[in-house]
Structures are given as structure tokens and as C-alpha cells.
PDB file of N, CA and C in Angstrom:
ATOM      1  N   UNK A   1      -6.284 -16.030  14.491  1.00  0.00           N
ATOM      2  CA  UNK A   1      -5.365 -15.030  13.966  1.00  0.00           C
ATOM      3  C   UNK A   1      -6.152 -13.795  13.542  1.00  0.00           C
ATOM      4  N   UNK A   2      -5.956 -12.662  14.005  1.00  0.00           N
ATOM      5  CA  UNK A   2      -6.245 -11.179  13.660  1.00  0.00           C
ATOM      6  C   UNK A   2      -6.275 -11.062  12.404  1.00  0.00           C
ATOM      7  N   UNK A   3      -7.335 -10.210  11.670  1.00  0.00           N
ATOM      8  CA  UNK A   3      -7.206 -10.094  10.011  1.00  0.00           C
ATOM      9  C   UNK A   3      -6.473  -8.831   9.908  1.00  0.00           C
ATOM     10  N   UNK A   4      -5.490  -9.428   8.817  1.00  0.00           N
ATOM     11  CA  UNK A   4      -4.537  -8.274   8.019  1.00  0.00           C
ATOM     12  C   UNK A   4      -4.680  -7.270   7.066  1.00  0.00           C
ATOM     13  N   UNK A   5      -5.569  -7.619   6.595  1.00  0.00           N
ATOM     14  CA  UNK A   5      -6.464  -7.163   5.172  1.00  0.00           C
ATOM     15  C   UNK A   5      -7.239  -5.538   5.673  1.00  0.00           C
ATOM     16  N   UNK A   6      -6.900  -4.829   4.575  1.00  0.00           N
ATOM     17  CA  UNK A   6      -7.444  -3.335   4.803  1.00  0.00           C
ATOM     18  C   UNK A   6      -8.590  -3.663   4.222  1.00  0.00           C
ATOM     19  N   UNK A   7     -10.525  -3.446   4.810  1.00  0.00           N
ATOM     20  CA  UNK A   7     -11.252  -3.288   4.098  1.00  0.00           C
ATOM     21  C   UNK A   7     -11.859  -1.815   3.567  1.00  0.00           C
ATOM     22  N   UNK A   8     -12.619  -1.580   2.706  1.00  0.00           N
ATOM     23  CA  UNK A   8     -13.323   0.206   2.260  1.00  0.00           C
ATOM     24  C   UNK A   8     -14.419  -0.661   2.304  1.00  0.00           C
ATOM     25  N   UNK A   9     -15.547   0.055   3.556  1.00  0.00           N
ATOM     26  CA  UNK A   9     -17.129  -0.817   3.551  1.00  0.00           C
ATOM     27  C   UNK A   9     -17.442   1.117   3.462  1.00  0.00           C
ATOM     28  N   UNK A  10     -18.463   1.296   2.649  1.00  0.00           N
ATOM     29  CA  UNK A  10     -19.207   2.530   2.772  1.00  0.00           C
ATOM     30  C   UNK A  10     -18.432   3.722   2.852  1.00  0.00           C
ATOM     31  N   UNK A  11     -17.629   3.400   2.226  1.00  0.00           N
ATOM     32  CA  UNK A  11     -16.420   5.021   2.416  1.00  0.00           C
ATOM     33  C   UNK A  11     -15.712   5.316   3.866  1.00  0.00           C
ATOM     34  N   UNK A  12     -16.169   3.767   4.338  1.00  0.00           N
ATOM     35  CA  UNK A  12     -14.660   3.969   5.287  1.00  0.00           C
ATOM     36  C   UNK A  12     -13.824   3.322   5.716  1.00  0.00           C
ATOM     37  N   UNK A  13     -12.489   3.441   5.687  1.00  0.00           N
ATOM     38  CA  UNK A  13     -11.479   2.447   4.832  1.00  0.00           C
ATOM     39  C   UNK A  13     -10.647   2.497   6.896  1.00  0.00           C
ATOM     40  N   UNK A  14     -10.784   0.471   7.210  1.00  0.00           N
ATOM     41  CA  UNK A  14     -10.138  -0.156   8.236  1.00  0.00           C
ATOM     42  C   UNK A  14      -9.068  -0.622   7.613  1.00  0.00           C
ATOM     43  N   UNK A  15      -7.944  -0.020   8.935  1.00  0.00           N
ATOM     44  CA  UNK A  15      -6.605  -0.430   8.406  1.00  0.00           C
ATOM     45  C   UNK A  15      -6.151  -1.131   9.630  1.00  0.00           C
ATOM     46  N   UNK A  16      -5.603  -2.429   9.507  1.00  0.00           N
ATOM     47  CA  UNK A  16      -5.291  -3.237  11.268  1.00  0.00           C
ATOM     48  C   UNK A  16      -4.233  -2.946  11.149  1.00  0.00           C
ATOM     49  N   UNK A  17      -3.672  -2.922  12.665  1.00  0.00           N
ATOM     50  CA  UNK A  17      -2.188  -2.760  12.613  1.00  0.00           C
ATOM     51  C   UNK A  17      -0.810  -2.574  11.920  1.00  0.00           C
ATOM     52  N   UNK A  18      -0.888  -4.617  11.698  1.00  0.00           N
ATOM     53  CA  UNK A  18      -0.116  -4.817  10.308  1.00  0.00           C
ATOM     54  C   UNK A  18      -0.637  -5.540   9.447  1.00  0.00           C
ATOM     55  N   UNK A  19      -0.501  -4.759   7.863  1.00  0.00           N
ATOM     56  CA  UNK A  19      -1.385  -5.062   6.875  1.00  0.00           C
ATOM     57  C   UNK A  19      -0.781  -6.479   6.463  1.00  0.00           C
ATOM     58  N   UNK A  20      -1.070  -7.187   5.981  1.00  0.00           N
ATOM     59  CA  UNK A  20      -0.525  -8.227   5.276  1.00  0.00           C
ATOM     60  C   UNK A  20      -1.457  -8.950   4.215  1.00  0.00           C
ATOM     61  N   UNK A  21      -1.399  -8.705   2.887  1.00  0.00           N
ATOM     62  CA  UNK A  21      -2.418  -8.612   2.030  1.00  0.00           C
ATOM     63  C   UNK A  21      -1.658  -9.460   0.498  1.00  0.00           C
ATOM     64  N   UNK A  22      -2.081 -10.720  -0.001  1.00  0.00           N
ATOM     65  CA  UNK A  22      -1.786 -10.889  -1.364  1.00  0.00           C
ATOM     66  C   UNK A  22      -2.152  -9.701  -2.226  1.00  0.00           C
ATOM     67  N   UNK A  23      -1.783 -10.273  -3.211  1.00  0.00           N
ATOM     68  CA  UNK A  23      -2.009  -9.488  -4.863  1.00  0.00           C
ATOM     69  C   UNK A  23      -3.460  -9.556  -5.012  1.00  0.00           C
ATOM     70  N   UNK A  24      -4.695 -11.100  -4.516  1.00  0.00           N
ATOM     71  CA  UNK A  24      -5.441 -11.135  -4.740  1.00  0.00           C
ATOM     72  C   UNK A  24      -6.626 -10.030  -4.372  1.00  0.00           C
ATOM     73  N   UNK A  25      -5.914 -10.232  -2.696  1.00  0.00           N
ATOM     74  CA  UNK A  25      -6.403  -9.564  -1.807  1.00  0.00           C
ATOM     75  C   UNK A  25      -6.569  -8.089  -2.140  1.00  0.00           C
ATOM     76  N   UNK A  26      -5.474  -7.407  -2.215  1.00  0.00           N
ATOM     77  CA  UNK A  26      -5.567  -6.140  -2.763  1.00  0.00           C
ATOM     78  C   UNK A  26      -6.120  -5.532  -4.142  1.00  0.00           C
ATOM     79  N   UNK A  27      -6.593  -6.547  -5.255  1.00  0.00           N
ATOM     80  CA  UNK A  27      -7.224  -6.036  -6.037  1.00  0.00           C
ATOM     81  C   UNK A  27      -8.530  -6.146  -5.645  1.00  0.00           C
ATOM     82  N   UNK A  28      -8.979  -7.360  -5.130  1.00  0.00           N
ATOM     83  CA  UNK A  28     -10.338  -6.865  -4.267  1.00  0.00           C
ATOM     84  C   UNK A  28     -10.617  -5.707  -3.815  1.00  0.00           C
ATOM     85  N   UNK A  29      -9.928  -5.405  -3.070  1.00  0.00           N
ATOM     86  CA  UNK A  29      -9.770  -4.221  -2.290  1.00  0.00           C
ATOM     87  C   UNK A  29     -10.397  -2.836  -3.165  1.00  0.00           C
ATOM     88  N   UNK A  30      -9.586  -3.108  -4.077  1.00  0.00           N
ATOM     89  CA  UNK A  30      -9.651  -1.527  -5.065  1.00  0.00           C
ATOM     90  C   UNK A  30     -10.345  -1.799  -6.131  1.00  0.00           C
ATOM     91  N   UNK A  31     -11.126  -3.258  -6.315  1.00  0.00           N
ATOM     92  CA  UNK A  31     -12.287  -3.836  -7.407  1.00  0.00           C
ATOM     93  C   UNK A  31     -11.667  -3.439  -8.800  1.00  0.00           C
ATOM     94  N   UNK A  32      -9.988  -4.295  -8.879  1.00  0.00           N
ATOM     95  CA  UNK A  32      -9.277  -4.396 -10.006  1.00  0.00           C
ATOM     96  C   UNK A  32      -9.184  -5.708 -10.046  1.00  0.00           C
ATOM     97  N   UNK A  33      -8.857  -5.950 -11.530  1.00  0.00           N
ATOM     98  CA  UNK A  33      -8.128  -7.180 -11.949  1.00  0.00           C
ATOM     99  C   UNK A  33      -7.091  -7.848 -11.224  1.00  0.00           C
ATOM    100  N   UNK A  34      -6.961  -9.296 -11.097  1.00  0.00           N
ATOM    101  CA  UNK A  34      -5.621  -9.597 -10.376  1.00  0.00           C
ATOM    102  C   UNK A  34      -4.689  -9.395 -11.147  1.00  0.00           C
ATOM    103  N   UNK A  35      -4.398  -9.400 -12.575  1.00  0.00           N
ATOM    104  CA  UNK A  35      -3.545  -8.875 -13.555  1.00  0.00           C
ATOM    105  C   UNK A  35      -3.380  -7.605 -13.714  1.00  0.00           C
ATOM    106  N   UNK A  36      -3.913  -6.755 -13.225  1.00  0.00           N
ATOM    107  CA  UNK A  36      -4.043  -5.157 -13.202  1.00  0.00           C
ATOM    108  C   UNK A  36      -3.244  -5.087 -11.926  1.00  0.00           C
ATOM    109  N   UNK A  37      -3.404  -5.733 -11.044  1.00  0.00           N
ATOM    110  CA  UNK A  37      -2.906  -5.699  -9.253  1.00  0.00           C
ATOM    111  C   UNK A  37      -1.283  -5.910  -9.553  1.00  0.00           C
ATOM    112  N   UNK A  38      -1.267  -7.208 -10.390  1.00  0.00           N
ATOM    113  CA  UNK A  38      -0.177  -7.622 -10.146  1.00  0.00           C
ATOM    114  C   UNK A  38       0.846  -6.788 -11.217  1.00  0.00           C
ATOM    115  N   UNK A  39       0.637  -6.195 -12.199  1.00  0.00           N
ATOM    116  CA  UNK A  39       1.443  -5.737 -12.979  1.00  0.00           C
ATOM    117  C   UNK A  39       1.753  -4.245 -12.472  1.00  0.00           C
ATOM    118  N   UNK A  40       0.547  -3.393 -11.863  1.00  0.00           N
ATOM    119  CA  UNK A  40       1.038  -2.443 -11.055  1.00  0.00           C
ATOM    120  C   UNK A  40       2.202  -2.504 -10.241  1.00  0.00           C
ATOM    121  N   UNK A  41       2.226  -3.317  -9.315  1.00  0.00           N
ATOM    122  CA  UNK A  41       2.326  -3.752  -7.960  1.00  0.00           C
ATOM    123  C   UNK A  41       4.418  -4.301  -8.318  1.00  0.00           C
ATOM    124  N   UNK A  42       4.074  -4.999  -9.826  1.00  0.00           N
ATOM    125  CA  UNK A  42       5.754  -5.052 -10.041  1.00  0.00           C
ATOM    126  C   UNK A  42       6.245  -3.977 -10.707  1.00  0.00           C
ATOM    127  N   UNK A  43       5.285  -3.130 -11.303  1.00  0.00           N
ATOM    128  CA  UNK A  43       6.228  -1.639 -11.539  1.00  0.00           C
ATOM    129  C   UNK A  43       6.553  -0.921 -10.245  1.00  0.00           C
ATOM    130  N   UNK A  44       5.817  -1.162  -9.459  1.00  0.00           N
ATOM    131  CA  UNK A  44       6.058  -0.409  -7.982  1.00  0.00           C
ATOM    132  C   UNK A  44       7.455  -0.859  -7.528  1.00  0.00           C
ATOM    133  N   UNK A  45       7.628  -2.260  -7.402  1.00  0.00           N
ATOM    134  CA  UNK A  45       8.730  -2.798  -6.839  1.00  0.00           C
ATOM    135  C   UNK A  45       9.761  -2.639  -7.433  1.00  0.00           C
ATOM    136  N   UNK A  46       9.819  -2.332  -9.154  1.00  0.00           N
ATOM    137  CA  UNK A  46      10.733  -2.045  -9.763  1.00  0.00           C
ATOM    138  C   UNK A  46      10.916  -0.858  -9.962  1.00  0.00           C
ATOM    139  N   UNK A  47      10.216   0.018  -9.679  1.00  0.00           N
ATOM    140  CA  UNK A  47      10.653   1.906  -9.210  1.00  0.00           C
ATOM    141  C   UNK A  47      11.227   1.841  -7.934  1.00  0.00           C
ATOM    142  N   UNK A  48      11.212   0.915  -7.198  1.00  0.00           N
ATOM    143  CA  UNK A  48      11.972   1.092  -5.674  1.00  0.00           C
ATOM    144  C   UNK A  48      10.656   1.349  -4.678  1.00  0.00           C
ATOM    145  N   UNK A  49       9.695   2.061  -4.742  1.00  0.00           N
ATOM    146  CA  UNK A  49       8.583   3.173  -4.304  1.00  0.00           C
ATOM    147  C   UNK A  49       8.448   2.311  -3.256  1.00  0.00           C
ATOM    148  N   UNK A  50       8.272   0.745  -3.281  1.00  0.00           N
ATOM    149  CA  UNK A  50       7.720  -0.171  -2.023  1.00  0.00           C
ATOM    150  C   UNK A  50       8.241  -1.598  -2.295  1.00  0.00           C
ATOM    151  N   UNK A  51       7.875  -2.514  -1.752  1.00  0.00           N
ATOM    152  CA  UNK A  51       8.339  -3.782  -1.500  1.00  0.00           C
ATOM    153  C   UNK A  51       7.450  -4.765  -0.883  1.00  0.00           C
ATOM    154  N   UNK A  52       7.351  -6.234  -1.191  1.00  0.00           N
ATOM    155  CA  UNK A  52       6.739  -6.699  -0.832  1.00  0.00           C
ATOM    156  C   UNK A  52       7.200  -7.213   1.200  1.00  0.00           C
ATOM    157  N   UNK A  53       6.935  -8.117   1.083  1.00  0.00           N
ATOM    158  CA  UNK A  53       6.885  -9.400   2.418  1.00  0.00           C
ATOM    159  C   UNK A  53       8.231 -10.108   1.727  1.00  0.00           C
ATOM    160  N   UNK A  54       9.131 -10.311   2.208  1.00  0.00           N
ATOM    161  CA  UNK A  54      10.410 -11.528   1.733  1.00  0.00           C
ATOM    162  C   UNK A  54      10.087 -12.670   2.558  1.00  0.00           C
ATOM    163  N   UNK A  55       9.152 -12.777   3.642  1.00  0.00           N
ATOM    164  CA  UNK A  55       9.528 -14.055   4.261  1.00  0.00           C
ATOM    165  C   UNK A  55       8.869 -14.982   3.518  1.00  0.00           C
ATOM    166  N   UNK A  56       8.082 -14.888   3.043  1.00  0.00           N
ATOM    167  CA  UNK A  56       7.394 -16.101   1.904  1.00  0.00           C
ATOM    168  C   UNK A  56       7.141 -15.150   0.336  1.00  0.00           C
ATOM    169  N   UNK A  57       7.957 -16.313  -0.338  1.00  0.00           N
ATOM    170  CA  UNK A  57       8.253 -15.613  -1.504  1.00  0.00           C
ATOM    171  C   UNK A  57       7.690 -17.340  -2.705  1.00  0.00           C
ATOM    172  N   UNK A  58       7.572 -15.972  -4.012  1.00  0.00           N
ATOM    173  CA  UNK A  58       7.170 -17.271  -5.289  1.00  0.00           C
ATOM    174  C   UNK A  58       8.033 -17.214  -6.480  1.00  0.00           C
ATOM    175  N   UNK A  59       8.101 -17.956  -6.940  1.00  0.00           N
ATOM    176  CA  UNK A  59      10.012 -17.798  -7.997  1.00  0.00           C
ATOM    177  C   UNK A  59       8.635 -18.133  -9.567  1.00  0.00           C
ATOM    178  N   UNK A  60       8.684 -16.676 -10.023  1.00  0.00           N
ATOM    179  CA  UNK A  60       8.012 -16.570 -11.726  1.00  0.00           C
ATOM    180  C   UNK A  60       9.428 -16.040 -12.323  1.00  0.00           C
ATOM    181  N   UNK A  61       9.337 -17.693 -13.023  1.00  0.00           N
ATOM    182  CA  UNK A  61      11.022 -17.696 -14.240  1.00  0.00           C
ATOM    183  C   UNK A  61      11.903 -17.239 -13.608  1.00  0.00           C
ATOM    184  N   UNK A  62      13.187 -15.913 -13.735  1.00  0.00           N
ATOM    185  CA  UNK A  62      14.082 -15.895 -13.009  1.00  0.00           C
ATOM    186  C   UNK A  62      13.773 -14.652 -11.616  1.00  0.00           C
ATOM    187  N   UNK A  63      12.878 -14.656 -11.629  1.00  0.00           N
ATOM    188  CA  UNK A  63      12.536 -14.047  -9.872  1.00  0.00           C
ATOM    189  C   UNK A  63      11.464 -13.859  -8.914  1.00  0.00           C
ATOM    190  N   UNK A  64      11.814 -13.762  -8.161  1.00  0.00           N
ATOM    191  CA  UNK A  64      11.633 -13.992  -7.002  1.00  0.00           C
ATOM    192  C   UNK A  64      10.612 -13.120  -6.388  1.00  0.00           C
ATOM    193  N   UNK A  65       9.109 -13.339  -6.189  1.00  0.00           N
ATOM    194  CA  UNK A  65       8.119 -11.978  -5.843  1.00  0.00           C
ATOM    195  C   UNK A  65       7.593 -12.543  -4.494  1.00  0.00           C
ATOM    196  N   UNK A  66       7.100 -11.695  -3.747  1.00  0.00           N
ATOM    197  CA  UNK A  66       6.832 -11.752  -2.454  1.00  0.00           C
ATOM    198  C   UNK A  66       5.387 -12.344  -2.537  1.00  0.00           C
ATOM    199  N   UNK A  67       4.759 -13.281  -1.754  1.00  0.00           N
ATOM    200  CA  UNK A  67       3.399 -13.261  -1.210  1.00  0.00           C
ATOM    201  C   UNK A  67       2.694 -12.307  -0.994  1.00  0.00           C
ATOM    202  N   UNK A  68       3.130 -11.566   0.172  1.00  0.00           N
ATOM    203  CA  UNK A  68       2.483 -10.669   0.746  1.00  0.00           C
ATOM    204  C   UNK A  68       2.990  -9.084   0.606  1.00  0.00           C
ATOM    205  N   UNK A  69       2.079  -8.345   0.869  1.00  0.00           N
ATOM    206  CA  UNK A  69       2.551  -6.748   0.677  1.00  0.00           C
ATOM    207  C   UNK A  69       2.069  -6.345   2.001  1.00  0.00           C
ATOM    208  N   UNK A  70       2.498  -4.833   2.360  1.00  0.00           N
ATOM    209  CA  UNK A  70       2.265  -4.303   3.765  1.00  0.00           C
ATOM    210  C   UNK A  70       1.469  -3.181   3.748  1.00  0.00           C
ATOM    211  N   UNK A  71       1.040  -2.213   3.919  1.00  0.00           N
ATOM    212  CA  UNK A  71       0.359  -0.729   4.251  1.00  0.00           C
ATOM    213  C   UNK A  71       1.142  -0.476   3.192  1.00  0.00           C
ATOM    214  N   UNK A  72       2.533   0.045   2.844  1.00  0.00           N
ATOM    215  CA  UNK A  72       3.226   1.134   1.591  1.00  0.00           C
ATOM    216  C   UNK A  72       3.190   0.847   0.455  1.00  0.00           C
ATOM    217  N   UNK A  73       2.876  -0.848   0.121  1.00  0.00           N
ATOM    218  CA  UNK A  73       2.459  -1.074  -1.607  1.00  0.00           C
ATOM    219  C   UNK A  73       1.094  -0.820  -1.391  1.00  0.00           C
ATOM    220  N   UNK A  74      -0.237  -0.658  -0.621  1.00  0.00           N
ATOM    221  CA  UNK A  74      -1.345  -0.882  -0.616  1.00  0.00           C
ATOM    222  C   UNK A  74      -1.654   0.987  -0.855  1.00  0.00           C
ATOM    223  N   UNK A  75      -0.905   1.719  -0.318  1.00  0.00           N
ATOM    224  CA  UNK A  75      -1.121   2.628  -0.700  1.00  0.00           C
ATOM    225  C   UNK A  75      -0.309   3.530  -2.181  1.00  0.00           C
ATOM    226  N   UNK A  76       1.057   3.122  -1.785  1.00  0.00           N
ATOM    227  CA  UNK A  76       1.514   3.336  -3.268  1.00  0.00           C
ATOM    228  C   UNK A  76       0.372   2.846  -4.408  1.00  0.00           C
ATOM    229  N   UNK A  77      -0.125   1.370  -4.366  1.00  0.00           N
ATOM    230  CA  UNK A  77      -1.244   1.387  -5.725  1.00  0.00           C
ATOM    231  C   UNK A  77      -2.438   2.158  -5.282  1.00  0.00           C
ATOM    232  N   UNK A  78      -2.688   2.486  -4.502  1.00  0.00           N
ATOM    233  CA  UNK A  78      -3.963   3.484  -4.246  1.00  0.00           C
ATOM    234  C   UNK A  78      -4.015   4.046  -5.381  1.00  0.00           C
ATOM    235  N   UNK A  79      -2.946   4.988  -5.259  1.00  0.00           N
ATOM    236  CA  UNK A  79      -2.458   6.267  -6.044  1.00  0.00           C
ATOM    237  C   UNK A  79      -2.205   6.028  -7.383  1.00  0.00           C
ATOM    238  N   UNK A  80      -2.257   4.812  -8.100  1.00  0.00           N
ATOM    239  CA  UNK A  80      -1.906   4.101  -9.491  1.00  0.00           C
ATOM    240  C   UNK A  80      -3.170   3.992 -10.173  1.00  0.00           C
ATOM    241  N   UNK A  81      -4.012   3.271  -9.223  1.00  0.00           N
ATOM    242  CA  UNK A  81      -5.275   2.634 -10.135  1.00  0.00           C
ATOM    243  C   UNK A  81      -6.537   4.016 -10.283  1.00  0.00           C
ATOM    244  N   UNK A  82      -7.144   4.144 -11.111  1.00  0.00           N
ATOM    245  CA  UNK A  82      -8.774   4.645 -11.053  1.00  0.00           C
ATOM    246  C   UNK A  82      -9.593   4.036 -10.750  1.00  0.00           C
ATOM    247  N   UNK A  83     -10.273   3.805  -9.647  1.00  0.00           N
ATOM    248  CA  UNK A  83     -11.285   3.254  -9.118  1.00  0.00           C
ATOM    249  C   UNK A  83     -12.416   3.927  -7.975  1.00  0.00           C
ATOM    250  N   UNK A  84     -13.299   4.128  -7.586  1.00  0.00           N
ATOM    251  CA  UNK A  84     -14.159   4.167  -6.859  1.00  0.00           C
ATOM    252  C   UNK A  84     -13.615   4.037  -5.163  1.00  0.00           C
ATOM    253  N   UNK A  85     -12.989   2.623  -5.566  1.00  0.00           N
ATOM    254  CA  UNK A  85     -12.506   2.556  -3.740  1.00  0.00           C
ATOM    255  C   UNK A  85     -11.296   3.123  -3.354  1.00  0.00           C
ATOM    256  N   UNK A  86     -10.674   3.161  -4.524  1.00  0.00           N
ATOM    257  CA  UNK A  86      -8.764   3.777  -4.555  1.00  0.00           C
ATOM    258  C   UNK A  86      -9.211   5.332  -4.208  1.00  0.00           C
ATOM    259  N   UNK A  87      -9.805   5.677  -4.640  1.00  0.00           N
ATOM    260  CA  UNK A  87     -10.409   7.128  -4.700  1.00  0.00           C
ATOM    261  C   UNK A  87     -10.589   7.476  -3.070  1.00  0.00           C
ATOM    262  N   UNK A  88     -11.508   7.123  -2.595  1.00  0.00           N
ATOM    263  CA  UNK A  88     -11.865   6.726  -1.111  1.00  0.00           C
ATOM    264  C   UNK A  88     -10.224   6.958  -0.374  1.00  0.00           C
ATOM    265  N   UNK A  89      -9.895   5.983  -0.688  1.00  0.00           N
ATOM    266  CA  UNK A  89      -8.467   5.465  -0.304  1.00  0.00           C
ATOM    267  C   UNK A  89      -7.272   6.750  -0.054  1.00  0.00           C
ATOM    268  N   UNK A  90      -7.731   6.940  -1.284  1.00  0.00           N
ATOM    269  CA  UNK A  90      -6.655   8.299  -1.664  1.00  0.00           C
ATOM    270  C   UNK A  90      -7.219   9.759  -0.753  1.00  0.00           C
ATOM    271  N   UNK A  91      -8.422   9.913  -0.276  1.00  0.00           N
ATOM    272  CA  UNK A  91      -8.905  11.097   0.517  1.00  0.00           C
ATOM    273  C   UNK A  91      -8.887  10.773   1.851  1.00  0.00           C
ATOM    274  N   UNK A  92      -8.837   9.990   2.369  1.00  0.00           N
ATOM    275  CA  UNK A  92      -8.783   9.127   3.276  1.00  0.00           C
ATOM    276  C   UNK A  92      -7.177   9.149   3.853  1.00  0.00           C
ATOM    277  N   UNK A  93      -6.439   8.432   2.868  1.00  0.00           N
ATOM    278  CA  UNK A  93      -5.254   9.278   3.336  1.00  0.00           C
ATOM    279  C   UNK A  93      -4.917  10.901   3.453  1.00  0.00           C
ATOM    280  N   UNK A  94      -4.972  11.564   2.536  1.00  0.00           N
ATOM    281  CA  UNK A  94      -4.557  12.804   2.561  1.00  0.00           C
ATOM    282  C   UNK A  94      -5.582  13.458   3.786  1.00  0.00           C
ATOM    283  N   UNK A  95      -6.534  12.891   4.085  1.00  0.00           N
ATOM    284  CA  UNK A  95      -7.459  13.920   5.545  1.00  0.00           C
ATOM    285  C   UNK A  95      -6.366  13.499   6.776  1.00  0.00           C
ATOM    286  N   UNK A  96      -5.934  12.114   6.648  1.00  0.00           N
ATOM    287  CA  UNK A  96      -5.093  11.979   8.353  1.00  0.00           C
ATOM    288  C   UNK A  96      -3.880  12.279   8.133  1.00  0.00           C
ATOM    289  N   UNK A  97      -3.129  13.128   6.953  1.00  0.00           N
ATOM    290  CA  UNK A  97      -2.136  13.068   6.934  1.00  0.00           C
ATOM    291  C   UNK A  97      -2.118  14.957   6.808  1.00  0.00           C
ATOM    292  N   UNK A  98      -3.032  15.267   6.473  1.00  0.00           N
ATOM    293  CA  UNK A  98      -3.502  17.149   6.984  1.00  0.00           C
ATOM    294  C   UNK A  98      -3.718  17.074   8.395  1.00  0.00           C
ATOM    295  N   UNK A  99      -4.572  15.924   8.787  1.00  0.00           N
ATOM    296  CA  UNK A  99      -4.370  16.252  10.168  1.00  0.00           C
ATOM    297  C   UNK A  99      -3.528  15.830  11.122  1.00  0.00           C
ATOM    298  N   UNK A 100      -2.555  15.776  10.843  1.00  0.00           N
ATOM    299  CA  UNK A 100      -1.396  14.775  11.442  1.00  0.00           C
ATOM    300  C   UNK A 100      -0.436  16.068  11.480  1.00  0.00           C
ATOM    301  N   UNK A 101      -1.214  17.154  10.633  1.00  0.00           N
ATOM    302  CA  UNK A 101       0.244  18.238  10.167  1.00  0.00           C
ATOM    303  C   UNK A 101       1.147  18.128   9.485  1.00  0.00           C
ATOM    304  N   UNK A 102       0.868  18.119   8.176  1.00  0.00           N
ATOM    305  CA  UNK A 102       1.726  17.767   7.364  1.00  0.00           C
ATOM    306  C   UNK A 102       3.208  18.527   7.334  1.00  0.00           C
ATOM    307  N   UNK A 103       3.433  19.601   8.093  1.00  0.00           N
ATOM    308  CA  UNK A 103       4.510  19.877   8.392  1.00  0.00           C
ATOM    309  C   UNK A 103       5.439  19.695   9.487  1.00  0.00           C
ATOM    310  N   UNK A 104       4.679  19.284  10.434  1.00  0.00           N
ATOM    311  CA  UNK A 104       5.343  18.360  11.320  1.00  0.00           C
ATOM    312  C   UNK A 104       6.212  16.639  10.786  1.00  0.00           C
ATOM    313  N   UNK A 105       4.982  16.201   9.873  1.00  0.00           N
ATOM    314  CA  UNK A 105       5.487  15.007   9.226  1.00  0.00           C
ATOM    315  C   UNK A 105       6.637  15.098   8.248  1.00  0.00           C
ATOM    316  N   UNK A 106       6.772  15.942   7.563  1.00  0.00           N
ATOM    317  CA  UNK A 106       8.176  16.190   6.546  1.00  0.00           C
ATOM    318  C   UNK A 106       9.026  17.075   7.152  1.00  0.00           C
ATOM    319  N   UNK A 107       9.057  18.028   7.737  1.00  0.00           N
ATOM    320  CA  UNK A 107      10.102  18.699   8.059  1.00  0.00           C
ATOM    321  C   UNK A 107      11.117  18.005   9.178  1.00  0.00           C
ATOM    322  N   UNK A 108      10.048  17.872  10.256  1.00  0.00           N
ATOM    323  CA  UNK A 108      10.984  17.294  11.295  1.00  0.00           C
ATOM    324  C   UNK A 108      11.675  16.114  10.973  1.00  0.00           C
ATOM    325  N   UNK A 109      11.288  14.814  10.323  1.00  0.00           N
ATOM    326  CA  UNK A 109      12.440  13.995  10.327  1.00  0.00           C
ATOM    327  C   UNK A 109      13.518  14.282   9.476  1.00  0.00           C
ATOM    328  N   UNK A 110      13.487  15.441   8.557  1.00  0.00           N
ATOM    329  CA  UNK A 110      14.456  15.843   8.040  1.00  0.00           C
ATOM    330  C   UNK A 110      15.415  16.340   8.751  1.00  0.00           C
ATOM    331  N   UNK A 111      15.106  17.774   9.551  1.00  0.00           N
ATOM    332  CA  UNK A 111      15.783  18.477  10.412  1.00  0.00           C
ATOM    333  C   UNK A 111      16.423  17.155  11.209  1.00  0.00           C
ATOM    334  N   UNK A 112      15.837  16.479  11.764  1.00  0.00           N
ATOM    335  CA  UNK A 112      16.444  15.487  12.652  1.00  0.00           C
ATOM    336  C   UNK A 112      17.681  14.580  12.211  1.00  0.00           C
ATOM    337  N   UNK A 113      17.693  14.578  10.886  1.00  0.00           N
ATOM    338  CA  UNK A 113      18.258  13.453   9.977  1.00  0.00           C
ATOM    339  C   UNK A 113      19.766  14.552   9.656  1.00  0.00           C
ATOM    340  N   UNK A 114      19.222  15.965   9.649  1.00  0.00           N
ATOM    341  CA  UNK A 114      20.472  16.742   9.468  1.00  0.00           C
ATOM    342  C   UNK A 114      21.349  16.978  10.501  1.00  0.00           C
ATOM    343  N   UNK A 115      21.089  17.053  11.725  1.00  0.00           N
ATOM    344  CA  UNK A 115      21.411  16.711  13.559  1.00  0.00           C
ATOM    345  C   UNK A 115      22.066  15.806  13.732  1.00  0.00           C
ATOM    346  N   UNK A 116      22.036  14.821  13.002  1.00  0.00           N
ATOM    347  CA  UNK A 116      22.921  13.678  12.752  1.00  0.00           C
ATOM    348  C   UNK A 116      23.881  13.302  11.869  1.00  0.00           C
TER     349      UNK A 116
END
């Protein structure tokens, strides 16, 4: 099986296809606490901002939290924690997303969304 897991080796951050990453996993990632991971990670889900994996899920008291997270919680906590690798993380995005044209990326699916 292909690894899911985003690593940051030397300031440069591999992203596979599709991410599929525990709580554990991702505080590794950003060299946080798993209690720091995980308490972020349910304010995230409870602002709406992202969501975990539903197909395998763990029932703490009355609900229901996902196993796994995808690319949009991994970067939503980018942007949460102070760290060294989140940091990375966070320039890293914003360079492919200047060069992607950032006005190509927001405008048009709007315009498109109004066409409809």
C-alpha cells in the first residue's frame, strides 16, 4: 500500500496524492503534542473549516471523531500551530498557490458558480 502521510524532510514538504493521516500522524508531522493535534484538529471540525475521514470512525462519550484526516485538516492546522515545520508548511503552500495564480484560483470558480 502507497504511503498517505505528508512528510517536511529539510524544508521540503511531500504530499501523495491522497493524504490519509491520524491525529498521531499529523502531530509528528508539525513536532506537536498528540493533545495539542487533537484539540486543534476538534476546534477545526467544530468551526466547519474541515473534516475528518467518516469511513472509520471512534465514539469519545457522545461522539463520534474520525480516524483519519485528508490534505484540508492537515493544512487548516498548518495555519493553527507555531512550529518550525508548520512554518515550512505554511510557505510552501502560499509559493504553489502564487504560482498557480491566485487569481485564476478565486475568481474563476466564482464567476463560474454565478453562470449557474
Amino acid at each position: 500500500m502507497e504511503n498517505r502521510t505528508i512528510t517536511i524532510e529539510n524544508g521540503i514538504v511531500h504530499i501523495p496524492n491522497e493524504t490519509r493521516m491520524s491525529i498521531l500522524e499529523i502531530a509528528n508531522l508539525f513536532d506537536i503534542f498528540y493533545q495539542t493535534a487533537k484539540r486543534e484538529i476538534r476546534a477545526i471540525e467544530k468551526s466547519g473549516i474541515a473534516s475528518g475521514d467518516t469511513t472509520s470512525c471512534t465514539i469519545e462519550g457522545q461522539i463520534i471523531c474520525p480516524d483519519y484526516y485528508g490534505l484540508e485538516m492537515v493544512i487548516a492546522l498548518a495555519f493553527r500551530v507555531k512550529t518550525a515545520k508548520a512554518e515550512v508548511m505554511q510557505k510552501w503552500l502560499l509559493r504553489k498557490i502564487s504560482k498557480a495564480g491566485i487569481t485564476e484560483m478565486l475568481i474563476l470558480p466564482i464567476q463560474n458558480s454565478m453562470l449557474n
